[in-house]
C-alpha atoms as a PDB file:
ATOM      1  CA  UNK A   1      60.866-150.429  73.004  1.00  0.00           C
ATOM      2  CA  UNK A   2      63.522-151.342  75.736  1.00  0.00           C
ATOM      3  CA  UNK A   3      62.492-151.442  79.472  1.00  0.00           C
ATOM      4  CA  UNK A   4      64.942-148.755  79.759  1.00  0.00           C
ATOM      5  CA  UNK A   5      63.273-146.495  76.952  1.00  0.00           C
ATOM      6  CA  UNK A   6      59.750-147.114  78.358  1.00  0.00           C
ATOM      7  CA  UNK A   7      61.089-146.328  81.627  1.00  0.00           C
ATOM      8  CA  UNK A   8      62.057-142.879  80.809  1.00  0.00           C
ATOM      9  CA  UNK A   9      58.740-142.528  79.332  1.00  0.00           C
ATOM     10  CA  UNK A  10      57.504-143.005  83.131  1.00  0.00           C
ATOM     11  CA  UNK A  11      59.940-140.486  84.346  1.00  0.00           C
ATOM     12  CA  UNK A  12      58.797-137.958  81.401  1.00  0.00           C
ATOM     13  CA  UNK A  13      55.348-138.740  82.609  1.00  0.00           C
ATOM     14  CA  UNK A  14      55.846-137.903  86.143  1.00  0.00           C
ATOM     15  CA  UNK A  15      57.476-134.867  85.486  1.00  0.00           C
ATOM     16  CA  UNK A  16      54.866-133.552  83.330  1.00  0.00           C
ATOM     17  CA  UNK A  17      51.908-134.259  85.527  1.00  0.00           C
ATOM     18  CA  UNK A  18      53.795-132.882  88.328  1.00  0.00           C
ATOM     19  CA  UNK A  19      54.074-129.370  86.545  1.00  0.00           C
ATOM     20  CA  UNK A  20      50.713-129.999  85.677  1.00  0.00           C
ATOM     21  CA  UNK A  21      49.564-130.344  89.020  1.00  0.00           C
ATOM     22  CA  UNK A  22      51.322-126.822  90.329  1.00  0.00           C
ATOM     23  CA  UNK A  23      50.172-125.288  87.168  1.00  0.00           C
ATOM     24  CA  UNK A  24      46.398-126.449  88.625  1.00  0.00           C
ATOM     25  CA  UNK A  25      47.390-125.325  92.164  1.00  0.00           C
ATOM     26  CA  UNK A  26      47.990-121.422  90.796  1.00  0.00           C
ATOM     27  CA  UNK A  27      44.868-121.307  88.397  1.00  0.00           C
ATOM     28  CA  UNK A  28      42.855-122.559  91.495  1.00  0.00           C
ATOM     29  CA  UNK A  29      43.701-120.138  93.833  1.00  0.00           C
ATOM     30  CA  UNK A  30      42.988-117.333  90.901  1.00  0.00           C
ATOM     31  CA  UNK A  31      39.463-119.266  89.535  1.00  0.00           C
ATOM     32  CA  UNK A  32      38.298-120.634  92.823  1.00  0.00           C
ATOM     33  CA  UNK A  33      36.525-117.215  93.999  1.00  0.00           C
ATOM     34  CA  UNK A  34      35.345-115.968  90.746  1.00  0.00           C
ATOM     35  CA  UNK A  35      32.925-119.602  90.413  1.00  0.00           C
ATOM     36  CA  UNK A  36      29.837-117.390  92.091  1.00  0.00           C
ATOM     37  CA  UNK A  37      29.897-114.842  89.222  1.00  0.00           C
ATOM     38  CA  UNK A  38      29.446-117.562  86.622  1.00  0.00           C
ATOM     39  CA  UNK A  39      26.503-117.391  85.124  1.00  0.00           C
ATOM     40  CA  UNK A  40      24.657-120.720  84.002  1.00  0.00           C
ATOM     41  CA  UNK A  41      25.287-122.542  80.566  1.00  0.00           C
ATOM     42  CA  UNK A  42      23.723-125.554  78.916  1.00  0.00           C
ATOM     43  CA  UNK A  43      24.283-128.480  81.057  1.00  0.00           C
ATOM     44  CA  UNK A  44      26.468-130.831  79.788  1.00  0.00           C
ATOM     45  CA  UNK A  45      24.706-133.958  77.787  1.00  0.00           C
ATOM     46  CA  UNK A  46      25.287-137.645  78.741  1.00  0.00           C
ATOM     47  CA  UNK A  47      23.645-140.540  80.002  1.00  0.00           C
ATOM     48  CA  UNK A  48      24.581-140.685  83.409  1.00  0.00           C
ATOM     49  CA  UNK A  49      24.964-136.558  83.543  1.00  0.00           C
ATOM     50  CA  UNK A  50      20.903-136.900  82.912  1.00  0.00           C
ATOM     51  CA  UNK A  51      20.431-139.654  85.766  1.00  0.00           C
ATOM     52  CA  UNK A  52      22.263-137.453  88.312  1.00  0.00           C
ATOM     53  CA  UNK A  53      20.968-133.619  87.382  1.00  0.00           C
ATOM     54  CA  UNK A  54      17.494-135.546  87.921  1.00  0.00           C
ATOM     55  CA  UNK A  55      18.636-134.931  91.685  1.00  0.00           C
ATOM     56  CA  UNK A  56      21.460-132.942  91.633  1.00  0.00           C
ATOM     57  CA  UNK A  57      22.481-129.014  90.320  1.00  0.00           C
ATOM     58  CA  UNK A  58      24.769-127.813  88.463  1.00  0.00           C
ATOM     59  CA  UNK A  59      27.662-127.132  90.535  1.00  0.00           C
ATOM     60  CA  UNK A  60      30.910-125.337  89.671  1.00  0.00           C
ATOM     61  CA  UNK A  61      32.749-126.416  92.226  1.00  0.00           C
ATOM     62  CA  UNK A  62      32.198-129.755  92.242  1.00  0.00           C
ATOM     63  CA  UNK A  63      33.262-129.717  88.130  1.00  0.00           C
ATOM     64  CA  UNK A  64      36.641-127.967  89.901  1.00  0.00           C
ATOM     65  CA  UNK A  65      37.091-130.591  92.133  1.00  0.00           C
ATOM     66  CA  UNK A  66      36.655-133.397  89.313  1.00  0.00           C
ATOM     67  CA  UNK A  67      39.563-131.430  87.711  1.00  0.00           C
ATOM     68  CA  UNK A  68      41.346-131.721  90.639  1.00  0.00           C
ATOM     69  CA  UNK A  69      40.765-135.063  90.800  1.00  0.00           C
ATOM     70  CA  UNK A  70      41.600-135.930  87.659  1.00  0.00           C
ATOM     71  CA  UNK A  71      45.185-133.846  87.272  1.00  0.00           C
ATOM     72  CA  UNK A  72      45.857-135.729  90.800  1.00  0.00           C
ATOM     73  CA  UNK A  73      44.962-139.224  89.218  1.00  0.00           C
ATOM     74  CA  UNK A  74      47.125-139.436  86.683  1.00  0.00           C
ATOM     75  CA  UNK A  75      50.070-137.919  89.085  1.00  0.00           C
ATOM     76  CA  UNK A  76      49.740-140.175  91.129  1.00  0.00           C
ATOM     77  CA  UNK A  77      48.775-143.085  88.795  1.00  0.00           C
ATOM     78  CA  UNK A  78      51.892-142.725  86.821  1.00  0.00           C
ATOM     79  CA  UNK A  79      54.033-142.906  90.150  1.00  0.00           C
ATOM     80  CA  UNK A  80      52.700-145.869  90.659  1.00  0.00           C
ATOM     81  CA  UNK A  81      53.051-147.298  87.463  1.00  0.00           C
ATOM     82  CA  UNK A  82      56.210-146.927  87.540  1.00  0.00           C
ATOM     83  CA  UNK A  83      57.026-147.955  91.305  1.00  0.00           C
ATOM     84  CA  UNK A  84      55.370-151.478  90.332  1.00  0.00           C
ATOM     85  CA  UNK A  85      56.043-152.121  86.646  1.00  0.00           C
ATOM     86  CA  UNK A  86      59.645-150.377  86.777  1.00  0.00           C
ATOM     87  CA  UNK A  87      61.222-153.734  86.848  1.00  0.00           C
ATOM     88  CA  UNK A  88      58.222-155.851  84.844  1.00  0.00           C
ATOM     89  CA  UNK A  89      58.486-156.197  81.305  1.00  0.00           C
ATOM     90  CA  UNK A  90      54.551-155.955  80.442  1.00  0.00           C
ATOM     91  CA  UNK A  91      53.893-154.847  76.849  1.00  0.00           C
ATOM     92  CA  UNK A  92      50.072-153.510  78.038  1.00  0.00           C
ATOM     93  CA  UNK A  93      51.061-151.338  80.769  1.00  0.00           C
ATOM     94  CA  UNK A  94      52.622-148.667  78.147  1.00  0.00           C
ATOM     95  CA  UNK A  95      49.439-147.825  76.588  1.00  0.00           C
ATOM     96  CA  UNK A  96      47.822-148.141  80.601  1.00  0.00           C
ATOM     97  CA  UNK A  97      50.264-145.387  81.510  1.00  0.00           C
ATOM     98  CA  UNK A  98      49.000-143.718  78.198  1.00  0.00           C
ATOM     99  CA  UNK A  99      45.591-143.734  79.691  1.00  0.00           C
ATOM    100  CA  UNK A 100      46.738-142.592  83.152  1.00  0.00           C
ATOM    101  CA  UNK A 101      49.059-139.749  81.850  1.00  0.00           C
ATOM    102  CA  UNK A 102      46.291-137.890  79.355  1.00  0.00           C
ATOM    103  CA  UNK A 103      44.095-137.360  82.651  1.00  0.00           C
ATOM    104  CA  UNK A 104      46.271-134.226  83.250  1.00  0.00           C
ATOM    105  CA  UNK A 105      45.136-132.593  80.366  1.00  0.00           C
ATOM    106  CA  UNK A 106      41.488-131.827  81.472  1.00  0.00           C
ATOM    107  CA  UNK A 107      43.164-128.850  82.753  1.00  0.00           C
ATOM    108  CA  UNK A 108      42.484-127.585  79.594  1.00  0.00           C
ATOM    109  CA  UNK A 109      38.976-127.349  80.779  1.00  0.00           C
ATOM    110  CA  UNK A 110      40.248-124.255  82.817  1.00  0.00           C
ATOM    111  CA  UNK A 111      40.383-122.166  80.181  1.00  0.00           C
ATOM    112  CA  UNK A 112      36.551-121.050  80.072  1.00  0.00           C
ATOM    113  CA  UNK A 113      36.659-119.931  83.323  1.00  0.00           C
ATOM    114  CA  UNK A 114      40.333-118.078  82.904  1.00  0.00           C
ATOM    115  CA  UNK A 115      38.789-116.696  79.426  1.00  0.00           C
ATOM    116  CA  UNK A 116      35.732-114.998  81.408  1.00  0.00           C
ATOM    117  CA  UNK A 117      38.603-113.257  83.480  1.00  0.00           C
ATOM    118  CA  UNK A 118      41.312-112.661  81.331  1.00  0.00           C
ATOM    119  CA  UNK A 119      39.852-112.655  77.606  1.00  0.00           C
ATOM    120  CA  UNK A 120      41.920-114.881  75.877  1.00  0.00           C
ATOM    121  CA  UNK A 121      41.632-114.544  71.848  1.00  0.00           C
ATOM    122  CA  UNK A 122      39.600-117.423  70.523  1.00  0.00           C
ATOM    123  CA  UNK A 123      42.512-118.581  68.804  1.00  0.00           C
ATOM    124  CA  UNK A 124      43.887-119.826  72.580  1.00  0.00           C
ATOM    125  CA  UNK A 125      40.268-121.480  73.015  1.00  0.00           C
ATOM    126  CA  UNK A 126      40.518-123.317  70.095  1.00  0.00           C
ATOM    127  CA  UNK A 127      43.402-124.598  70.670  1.00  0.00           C
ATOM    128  CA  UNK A 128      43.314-125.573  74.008  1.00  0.00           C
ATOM    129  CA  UNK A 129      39.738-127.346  72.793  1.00  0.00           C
ATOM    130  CA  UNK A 130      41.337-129.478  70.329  1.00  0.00           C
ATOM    131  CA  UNK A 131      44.349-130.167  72.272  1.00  0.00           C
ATOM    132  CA  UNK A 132      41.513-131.428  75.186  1.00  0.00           C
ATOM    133  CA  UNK A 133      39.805-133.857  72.502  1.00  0.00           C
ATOM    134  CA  UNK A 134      43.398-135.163  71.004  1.00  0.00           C
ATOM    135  CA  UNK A 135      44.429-136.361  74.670  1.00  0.00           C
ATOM    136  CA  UNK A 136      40.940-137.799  75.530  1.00  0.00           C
ATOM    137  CA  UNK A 137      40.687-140.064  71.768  1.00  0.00           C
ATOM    138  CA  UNK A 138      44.632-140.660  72.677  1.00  0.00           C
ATOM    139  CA  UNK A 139      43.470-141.947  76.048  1.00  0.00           C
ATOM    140  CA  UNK A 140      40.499-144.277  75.042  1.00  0.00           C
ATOM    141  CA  UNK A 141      42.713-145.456  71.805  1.00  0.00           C
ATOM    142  CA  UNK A 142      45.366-146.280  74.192  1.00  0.00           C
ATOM    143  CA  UNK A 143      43.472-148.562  76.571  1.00  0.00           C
ATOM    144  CA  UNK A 144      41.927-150.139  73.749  1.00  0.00           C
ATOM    145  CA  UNK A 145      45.917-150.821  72.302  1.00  0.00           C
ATOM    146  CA  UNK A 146      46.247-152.492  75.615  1.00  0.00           C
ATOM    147  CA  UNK A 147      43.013-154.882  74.926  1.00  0.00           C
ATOM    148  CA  UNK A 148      44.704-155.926  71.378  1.00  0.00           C
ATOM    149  CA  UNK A 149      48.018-156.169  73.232  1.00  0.00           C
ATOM    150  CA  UNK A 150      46.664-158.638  75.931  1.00  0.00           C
ATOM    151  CA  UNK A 151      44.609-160.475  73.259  1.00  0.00           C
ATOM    152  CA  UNK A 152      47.565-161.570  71.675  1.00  0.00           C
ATOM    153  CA  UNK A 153      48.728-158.439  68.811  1.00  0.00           C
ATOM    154  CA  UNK A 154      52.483-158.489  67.854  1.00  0.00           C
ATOM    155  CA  UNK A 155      54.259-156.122  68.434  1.00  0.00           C
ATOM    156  CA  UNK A 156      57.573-155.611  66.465  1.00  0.00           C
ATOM    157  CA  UNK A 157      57.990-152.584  66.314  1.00  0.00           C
ATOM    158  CA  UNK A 158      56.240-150.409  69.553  1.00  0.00           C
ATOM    159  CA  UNK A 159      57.137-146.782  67.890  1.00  0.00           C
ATOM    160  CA  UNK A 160      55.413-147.891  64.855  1.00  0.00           C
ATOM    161  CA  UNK A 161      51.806-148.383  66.607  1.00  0.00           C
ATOM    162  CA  UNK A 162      51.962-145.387  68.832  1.00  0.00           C
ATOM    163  CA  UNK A 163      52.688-143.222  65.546  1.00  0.00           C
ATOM    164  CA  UNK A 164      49.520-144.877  64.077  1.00  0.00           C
ATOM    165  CA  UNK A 165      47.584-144.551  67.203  1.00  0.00           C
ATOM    166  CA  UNK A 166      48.860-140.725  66.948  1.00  0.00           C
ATOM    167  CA  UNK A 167      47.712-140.321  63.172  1.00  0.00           C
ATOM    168  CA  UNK A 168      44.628-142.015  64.013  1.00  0.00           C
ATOM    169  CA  UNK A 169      43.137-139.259  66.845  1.00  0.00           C
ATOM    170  CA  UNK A 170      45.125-136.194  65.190  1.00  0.00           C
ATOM    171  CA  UNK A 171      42.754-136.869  61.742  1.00  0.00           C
ATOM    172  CA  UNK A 172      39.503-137.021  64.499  1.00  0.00           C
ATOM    173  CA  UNK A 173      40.722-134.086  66.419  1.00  0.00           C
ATOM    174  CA  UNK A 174      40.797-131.915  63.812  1.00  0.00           C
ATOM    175  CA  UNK A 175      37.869-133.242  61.705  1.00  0.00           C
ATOM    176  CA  UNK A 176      35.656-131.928  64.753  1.00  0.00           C
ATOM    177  CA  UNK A 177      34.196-128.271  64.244  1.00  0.00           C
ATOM    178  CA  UNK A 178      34.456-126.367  67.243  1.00  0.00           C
ATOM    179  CA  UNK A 179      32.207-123.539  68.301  1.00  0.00           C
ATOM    180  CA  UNK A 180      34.191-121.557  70.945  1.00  0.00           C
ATOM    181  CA  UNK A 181      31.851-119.143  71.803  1.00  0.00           C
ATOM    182  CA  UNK A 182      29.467-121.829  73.622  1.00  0.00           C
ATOM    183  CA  UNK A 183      30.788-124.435  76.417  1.00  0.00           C
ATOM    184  CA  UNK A 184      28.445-126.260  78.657  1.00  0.00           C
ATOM    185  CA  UNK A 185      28.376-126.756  82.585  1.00  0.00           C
ATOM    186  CA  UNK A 186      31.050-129.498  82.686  1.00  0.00           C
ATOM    187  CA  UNK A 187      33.641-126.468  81.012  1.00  0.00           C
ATOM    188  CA  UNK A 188      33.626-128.811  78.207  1.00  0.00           C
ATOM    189  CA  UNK A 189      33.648-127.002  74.936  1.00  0.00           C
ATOM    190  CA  UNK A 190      30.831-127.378  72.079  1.00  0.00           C
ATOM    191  CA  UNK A 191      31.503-129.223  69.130  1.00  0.00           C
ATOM    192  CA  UNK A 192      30.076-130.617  65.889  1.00  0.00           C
ATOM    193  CA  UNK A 193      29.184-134.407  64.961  1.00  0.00           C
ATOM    194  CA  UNK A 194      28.690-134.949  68.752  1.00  0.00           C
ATOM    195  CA  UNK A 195      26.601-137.810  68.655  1.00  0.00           C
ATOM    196  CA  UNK A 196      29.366-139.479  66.304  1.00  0.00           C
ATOM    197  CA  UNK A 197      31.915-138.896  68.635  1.00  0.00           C
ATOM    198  CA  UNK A 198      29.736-140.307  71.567  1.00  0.00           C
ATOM    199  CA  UNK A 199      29.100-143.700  69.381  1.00  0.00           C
ATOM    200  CA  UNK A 200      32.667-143.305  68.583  1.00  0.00           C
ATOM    201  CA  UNK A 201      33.169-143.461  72.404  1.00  0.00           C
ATOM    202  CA  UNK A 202      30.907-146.329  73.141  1.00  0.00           C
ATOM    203  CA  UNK A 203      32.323-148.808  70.343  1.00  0.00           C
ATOM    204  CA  UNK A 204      35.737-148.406  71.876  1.00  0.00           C
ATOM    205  CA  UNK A 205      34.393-149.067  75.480  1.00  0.00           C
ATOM    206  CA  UNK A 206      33.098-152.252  74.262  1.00  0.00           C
ATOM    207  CA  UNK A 207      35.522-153.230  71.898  1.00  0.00           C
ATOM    208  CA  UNK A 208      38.185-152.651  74.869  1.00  0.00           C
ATOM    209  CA  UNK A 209      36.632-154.798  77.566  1.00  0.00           C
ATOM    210  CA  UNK A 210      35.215-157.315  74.439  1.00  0.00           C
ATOM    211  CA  UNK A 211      38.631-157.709  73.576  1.00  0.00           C
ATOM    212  CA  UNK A 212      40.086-158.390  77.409  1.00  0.00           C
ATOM    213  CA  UNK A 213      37.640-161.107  77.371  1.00  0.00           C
ATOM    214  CA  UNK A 214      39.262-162.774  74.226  1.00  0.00           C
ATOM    215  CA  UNK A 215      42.833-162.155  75.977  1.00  0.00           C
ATOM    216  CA  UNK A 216      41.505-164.403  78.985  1.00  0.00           C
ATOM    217  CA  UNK A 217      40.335-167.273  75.983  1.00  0.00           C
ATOM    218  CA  UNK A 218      43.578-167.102  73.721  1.00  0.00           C
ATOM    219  CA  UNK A 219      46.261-166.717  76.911  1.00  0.00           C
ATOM    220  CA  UNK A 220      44.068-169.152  78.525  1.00  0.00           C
ATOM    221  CA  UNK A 221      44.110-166.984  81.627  1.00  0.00           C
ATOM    222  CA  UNK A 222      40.857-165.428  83.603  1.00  0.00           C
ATOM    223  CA  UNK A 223      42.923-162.676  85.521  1.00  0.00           C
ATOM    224  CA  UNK A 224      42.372-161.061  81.918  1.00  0.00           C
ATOM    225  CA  UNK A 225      38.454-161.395  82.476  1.00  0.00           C
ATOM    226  CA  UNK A 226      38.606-159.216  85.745  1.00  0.00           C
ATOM    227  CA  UNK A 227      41.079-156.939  83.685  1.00  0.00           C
ATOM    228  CA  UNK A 228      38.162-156.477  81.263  1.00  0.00           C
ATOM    229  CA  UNK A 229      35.958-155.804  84.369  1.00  0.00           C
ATOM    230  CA  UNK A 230      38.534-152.630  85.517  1.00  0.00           C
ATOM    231  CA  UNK A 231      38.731-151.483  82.150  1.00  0.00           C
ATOM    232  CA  UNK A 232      34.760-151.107  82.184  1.00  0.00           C
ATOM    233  CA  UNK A 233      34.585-149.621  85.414  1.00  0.00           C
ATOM    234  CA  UNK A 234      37.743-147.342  84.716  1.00  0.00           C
ATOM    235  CA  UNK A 235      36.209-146.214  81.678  1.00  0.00           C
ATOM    236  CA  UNK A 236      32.634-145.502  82.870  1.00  0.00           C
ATOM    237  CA  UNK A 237      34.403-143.531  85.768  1.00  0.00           C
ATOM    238  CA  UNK A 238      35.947-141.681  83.102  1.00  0.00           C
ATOM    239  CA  UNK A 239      33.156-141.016  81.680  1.00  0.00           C
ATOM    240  CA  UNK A 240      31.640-139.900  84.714  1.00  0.00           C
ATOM    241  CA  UNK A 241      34.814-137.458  86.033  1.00  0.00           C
ATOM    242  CA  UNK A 242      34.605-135.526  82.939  1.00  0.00           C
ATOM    243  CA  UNK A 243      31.498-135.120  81.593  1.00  0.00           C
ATOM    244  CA  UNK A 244      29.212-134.364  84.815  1.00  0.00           C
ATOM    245  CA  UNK A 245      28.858-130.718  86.480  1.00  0.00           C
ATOM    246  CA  UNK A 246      27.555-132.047  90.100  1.00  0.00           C
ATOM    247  CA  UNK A 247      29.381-133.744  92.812  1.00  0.00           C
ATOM    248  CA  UNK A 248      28.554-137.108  91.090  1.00  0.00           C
ATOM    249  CA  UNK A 249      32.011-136.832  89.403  1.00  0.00           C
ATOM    250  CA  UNK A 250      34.272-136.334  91.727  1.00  0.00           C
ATOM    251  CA  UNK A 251      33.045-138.920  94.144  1.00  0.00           C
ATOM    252  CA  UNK A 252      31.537-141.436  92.166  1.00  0.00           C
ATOM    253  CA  UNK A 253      33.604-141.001  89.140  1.00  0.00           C
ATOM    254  CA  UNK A 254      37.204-140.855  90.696  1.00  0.00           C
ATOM    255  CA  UNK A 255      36.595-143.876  92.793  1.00  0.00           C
ATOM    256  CA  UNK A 256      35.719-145.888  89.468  1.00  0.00           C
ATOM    257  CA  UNK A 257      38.436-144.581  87.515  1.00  0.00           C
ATOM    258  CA  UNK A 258      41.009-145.702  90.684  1.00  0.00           C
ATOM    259  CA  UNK A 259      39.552-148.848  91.508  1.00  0.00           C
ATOM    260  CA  UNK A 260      39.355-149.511  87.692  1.00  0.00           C
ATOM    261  CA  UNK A 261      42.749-148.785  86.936  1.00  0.00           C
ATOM    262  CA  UNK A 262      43.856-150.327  90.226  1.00  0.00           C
ATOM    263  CA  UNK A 263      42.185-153.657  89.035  1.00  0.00           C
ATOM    264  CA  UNK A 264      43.765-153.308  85.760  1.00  0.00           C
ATOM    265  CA  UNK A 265      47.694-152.898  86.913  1.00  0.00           C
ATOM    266  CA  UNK A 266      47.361-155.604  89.744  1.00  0.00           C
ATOM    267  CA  UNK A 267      46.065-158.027  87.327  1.00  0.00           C
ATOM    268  CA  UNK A 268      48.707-157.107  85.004  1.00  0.00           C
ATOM    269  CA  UNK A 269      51.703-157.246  87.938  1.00  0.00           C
ATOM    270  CA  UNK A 270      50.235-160.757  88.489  1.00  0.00           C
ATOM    271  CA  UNK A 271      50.300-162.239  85.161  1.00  0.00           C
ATOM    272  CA  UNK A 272      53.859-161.047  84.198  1.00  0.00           C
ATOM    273  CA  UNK A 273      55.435-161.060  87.295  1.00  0.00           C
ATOM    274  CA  UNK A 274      56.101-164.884  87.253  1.00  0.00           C
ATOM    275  CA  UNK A 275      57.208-164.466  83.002  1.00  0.00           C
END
C-alpha cells in the first residue's frame, strides 16, 4: 500500500468517526434522561469489573460516558495519526489506526438502551451485536498485526493480510451464539463460548506485547520495548473502557487507552522518522 493509499484510509477514517461522533451526540440527548427508568441487569463479568464493583455500583451513566469516551478516542486518535504519520512511511501505524478507528463502534452498545424505547426487532439487535464483536476481534487482531509487523513480518502485499485478518474475525464473529434477549450492565450483549473468547482475548494481549519485545531484540532497538509497554497499558485500558459499568472506565480506562496509544505512536514517529 502507497503512502498515498494509506493516507486516504486516514481521511476515510476521520470522516467516519466524525459522523460517528454526531450520530452519538443525537442518541445522547434522546437516551441520556431515560437512564433512571432502567432497571438493573447482570453486571457485566471481568477481572477488573469484579475488583471495582467491590467498591463501586453499577452506574449507567458512567457506562454512557465510557461510550463517549471511547467514540471521542478514536476521533480524535485518528486525527492525530494522521497529523504525525501523514508524511512517515511506518508499516505498523496502519494496523495502530486500525485499533484507534474500531473504538467508534461501541456505539453499537446504544442499541439496548434505544431498543427499551423504541423496540427494535431482534433482527437489528443481532446485528448490531455481531457487528460490535467483528470491530472489537478486528481491533485486538490489528494491534497484534502491528507486533508481527515491528518484529520483523514481510509484507508484500498489505491488501493481502488485512483480507486475512478480515476472514480471520468474520469466521469468530459469527461462530459466537448470541442471546439478544439478555445484555448485562456494561450494554454489552450476552453471548455463548464466553470464556473462550476471554482466553481468546488474553493470548492476543500477550502475544502482542510478547512480540514488541522480540521487535526490540531482532531491530536491535529498545524504543520497541516501551512500545510493548503502551500496547499493554492501551490494551488493559481497553479492556477496562468497555467492559466496566462504574466510573472506573471512563477515568481509569480512557487515560490507559490514551497514554497507551500515545506511547505507542511516539515511539513509532521516533524510530521511522530518521529512515
Amino acid at each position: 500500500m502507497t503512502l498515498s493509499e494509506r493516507n486516504a484510509f486516514f481521511k476515510a477514517g476521520i470522516a467516519l468517526c466524525f459522523i460517528i461522533t454526531l450520530l452519538l451526540l443525537a442518541a445522547s440527548y434522546k437516551i441520556f434522561p431515560f437512564y433512571s427508568a432502567i432497571e438493573g441487569n447482570t453486571r457485566s463479568v471481568s477481572f477488573l469489573q469484579t475488583i471495582s464493583g467491590w467498591f463501586l455500583k453499577s452506574n449507567y451513566y458512567a457506562v454512557h460516558v465510557s461510550l463517549i469516551m471511547a467514540v471521542l478516542f478514536s476521533f480524535v486518535g485518528i486525527i492525530l495519526i494522521y497529523f504525525f504519520f501523514e508524511r512517515t512511511s511506518t508499516p505498523e501505524i496502519l494496523y495502530i489506526s486500525f485499533f484507534t478507528v474500531t473504538f467508534s463502534f461501541e456505539i453499537l452498545r446504544l442499541i439496548y438502551p434505544l431498543h427499551l424505547i423504541y423496540i427494535f426487532p431482534s433482527f437489528y439487535l443481532l446485528s448490531a451485536a455481531r457487528l460490535l464483536i467483528f470491530a472489537r476481534y478486528f481491533n485486538v487482531f490489528s494491534l497484534f498485526t502491528a507486533s508481527l509487523c515491528a518484529a520483523g513480518l514481510e509484507i508484500q502485499k498489505t491488501r493481502n493480510l488485512i483480507m486475512a485478518i478480515f476472514l480471520a474475525v468474520i469466521v469468530l464473529t459469527f461462530g459466537i451464539p448470541i442471546d439478544t434477549e439478555n445484555w448485562d450492565t456494561s450494554f454489552n450483549i450476552v453471548n455463548g463460548f464466553a470464556s473462550i473468547f476471554r482466553m481468546i482475548d488474553i493470548v492476543i494481549f500477550f502475544a502482542a506485547v510478547i512480540t514488541f519485545f522480540v521487535a526490540a531484540k531482532v531491530r536491535d532497538s529498545r524504543e520497541y520495548i516501551y512500545i510493548g509497554i503502551g500496547a499493554a497499558l492501551a490494551l488493559i485500558g481497553r479492556n477496562i473502557l468497555i467492559g466496566t459499568d462504574n466510573w472506573t472506565g471512563p477515568i481509569l480506562g480512557i487515560l490507559l487507552l490514551s497514554f497507551g496509544t500515545w506511547f505507542i505512536c511516539s515511539k513509532l514517529h521516533k524510530i521511522h522518522l530518521w529512515l
